[in-house]
N, C-alpha and C. Protein backbone atom coordinates (compact mmCIF):
# COMPACT_ATOMS: atom_id res chain seq x y z
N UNK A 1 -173.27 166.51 -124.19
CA UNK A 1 -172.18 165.55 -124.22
C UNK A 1 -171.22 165.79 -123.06
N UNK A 2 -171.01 167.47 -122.78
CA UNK A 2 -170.13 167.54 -121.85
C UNK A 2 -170.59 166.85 -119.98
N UNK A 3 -172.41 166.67 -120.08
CA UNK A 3 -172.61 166.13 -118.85
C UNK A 3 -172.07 165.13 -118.68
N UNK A 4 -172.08 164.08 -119.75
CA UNK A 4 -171.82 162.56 -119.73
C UNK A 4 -169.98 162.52 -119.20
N UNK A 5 -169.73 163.02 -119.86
CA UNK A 5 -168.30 162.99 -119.80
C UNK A 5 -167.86 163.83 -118.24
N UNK A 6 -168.96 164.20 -117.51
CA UNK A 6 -168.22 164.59 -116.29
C UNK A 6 -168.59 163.23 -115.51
N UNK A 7 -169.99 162.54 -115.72
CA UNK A 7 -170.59 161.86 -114.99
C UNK A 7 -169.34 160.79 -115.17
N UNK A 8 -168.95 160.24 -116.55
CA UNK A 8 -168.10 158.84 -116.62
C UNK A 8 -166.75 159.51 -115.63
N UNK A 9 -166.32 160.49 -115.63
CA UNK A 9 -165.20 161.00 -115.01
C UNK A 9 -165.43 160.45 -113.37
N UNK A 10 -166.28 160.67 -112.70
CA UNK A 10 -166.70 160.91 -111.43
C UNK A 10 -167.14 159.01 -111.35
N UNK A 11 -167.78 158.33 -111.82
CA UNK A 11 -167.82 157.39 -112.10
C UNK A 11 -166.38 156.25 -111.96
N UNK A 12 -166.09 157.31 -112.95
CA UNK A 12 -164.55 156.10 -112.97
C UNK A 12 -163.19 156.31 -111.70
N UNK A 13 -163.47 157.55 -111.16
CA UNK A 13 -162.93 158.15 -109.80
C UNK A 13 -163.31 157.56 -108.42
N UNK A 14 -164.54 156.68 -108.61
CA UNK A 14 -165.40 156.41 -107.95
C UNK A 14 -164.79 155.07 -107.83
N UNK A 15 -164.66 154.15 -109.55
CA UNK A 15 -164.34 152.77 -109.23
C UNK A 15 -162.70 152.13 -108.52
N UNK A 16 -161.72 153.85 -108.96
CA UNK A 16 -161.01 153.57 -108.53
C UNK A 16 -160.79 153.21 -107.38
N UNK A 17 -161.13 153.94 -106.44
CA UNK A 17 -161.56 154.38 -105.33
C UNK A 17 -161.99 152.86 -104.38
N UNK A 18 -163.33 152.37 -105.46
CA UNK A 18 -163.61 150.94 -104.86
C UNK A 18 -162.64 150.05 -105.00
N UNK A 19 -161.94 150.36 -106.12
CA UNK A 19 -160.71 148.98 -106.55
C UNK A 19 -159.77 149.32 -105.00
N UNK A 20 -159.22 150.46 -105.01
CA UNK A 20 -158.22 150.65 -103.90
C UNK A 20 -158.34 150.22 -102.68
N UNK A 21 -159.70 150.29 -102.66
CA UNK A 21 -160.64 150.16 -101.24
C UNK A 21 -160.45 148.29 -101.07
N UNK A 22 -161.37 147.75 -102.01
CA UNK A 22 -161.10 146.15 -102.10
C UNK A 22 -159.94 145.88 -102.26
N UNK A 23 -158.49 146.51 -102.68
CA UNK A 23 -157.00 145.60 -102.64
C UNK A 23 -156.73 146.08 -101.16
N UNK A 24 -157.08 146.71 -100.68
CA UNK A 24 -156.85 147.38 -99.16
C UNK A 24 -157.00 146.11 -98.58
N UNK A 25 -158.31 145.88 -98.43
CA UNK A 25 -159.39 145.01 -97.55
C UNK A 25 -158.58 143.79 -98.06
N UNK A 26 -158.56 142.88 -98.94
CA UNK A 26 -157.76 141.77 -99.38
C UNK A 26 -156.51 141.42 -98.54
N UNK A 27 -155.88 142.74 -98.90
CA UNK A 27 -154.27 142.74 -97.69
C UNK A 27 -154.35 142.23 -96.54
N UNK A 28 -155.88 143.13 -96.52
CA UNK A 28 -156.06 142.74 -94.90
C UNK A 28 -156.55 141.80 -94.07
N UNK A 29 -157.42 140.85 -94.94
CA UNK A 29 -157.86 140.02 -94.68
C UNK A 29 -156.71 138.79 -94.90
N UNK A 30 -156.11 138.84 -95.55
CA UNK A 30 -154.63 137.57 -96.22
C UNK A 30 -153.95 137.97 -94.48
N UNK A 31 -153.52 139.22 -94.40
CA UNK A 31 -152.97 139.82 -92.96
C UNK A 31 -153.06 138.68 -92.00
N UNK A 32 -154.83 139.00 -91.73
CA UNK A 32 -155.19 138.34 -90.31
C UNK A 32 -155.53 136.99 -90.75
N UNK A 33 -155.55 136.59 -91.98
CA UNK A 33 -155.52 134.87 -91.98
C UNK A 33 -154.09 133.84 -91.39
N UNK A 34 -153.01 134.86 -92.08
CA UNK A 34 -151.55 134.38 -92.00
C UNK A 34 -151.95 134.47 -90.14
N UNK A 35 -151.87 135.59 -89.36
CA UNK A 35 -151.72 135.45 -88.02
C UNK A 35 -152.12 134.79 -87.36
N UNK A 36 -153.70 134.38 -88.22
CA UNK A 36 -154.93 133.48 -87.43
C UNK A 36 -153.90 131.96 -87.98
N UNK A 37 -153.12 131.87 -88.79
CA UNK A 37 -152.81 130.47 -89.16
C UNK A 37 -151.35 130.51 -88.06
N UNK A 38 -150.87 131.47 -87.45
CA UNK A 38 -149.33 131.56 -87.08
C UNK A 38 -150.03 130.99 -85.54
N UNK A 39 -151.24 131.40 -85.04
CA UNK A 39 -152.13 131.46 -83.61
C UNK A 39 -152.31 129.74 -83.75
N UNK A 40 -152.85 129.55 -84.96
CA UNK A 40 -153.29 127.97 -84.58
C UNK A 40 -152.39 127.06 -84.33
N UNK A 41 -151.31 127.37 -85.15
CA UNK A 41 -150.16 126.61 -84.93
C UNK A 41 -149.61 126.46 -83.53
N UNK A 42 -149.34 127.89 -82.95
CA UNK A 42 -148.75 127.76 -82.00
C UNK A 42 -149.92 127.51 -80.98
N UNK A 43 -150.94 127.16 -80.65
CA UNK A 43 -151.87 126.49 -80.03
C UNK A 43 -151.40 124.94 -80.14
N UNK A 44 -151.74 124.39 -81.19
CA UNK A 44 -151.10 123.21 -81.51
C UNK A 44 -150.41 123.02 -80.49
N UNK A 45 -148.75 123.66 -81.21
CA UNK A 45 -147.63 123.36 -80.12
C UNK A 45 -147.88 123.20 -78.85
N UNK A 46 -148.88 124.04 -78.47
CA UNK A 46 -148.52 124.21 -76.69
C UNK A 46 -149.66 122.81 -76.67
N UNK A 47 -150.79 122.44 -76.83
CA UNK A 47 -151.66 121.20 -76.57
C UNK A 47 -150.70 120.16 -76.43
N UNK A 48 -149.48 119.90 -77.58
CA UNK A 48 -148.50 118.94 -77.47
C UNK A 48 -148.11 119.09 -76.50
N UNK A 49 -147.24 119.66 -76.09
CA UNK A 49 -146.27 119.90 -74.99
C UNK A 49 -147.12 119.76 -73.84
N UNK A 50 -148.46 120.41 -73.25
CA UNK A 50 -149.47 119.68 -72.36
C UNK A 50 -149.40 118.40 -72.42
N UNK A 51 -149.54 117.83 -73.76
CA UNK A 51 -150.15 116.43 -73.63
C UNK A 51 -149.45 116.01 -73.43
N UNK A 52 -147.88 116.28 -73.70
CA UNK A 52 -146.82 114.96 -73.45
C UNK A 52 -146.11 115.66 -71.77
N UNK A 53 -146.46 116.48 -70.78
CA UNK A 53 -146.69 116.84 -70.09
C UNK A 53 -147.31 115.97 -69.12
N UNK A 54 -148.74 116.14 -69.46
CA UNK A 54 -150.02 115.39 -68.46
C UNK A 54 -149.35 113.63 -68.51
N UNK A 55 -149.07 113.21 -70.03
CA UNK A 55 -148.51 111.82 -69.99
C UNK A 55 -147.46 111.46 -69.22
N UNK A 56 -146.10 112.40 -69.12
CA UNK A 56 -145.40 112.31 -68.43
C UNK A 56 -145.32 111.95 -66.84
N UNK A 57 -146.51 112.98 -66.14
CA UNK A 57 -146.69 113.21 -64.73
C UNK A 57 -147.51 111.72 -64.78
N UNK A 58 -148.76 111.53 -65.40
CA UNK A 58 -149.01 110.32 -64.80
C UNK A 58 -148.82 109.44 -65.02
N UNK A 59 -147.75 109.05 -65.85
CA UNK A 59 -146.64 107.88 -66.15
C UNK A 59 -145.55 107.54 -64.89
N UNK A 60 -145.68 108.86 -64.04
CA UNK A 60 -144.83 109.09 -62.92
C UNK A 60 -145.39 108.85 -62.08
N UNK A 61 -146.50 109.50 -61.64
CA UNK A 61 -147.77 109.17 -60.42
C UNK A 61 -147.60 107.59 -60.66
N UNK A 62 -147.73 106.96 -61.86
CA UNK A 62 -148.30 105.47 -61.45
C UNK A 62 -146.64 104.71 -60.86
N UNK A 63 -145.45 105.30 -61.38
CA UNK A 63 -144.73 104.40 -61.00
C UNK A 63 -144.49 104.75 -59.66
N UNK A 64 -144.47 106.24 -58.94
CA UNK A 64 -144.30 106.18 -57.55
C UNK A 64 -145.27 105.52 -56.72
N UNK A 65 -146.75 105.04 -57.17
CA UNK A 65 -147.99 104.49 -56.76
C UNK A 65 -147.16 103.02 -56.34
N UNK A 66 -146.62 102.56 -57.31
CA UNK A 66 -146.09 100.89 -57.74
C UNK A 66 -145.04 100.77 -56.63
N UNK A 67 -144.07 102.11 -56.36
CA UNK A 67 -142.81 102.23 -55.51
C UNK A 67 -143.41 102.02 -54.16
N UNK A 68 -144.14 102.45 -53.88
CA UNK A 68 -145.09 102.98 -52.81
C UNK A 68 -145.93 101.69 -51.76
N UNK A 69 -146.42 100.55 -53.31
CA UNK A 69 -146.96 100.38 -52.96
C UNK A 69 -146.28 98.52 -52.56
N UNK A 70 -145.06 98.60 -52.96
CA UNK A 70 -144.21 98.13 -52.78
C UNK A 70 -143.61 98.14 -51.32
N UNK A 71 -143.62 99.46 -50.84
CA UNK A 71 -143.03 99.78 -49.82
C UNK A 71 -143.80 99.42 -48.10
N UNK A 72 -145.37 100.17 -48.52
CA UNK A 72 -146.31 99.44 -47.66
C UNK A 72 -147.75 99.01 -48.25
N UNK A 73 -147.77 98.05 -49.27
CA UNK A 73 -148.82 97.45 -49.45
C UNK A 73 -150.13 97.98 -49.01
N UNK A 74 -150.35 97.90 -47.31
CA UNK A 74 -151.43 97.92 -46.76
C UNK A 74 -152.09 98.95 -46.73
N UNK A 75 -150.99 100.20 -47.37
CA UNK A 75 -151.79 101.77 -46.75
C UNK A 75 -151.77 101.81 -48.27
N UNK A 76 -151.00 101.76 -49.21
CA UNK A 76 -151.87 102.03 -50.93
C UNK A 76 -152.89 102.75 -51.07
N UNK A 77 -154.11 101.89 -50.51
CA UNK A 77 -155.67 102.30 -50.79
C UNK A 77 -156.09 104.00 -49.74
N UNK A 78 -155.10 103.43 -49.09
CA UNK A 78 -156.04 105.00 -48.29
C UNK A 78 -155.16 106.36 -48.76
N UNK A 79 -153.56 105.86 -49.74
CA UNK A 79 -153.00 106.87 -50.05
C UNK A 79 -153.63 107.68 -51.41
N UNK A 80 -154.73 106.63 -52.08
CA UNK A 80 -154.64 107.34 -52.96
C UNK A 80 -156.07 108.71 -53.04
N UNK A 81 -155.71 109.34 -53.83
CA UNK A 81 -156.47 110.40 -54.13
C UNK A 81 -158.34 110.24 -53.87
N UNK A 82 -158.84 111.25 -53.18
CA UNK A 82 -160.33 110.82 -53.20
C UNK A 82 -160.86 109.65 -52.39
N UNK A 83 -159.81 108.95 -52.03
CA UNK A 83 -159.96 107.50 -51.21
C UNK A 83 -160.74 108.02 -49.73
N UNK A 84 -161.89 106.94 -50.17
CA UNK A 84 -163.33 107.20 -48.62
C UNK A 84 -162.08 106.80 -47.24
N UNK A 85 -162.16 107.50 -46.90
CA UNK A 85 -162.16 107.66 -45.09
C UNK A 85 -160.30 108.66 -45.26
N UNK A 86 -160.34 109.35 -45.95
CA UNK A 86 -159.07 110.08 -45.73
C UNK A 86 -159.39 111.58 -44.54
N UNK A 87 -158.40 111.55 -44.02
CA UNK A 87 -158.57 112.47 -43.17
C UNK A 87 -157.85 113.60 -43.58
């Protein structure tokens, strides 16, 4: 009888052990979810701020294009970007 009763001893030392082990790991995993959720967010943010960024500039490009093209019509085409025969 006295084996059994060392074995359940060592046994139940054992599950503690796993319980402690799995509320450990839990913490830790909740841990890096919250950070992984604090990361996405602030990804988010910054894509916005790009996007209303990139919208901004070429909301601007087109009206100095319009100012521009106002100014000398004839050269427009060769001012713009990528345009065949730029030197």
């Amino acid at each position: 009888m006295r084996l059994f009763g060392g074995r359940i001893s060592m046994l139940e030392t054992q599950c503690r052990a796993l319980i402690k082990t799995a509320r450990e790991r839990t913490e830790r995993i909740e841990q890096l979810e919250r950070e992984l959720q604090h990361e996405r967010e602030r990804h988010q943010k910054l894509e916005n701020e790009l996007t209303q960024s990139a919208i901004k500039y070429s909301l601007w490009g087109q009206k100095l294009e319009r100012e521009l093209n106002k100014i000398d019509p004839d050269g427009a085409p060769r001012r713009r970007f990528g345009a065949e025969g730029e030197e």
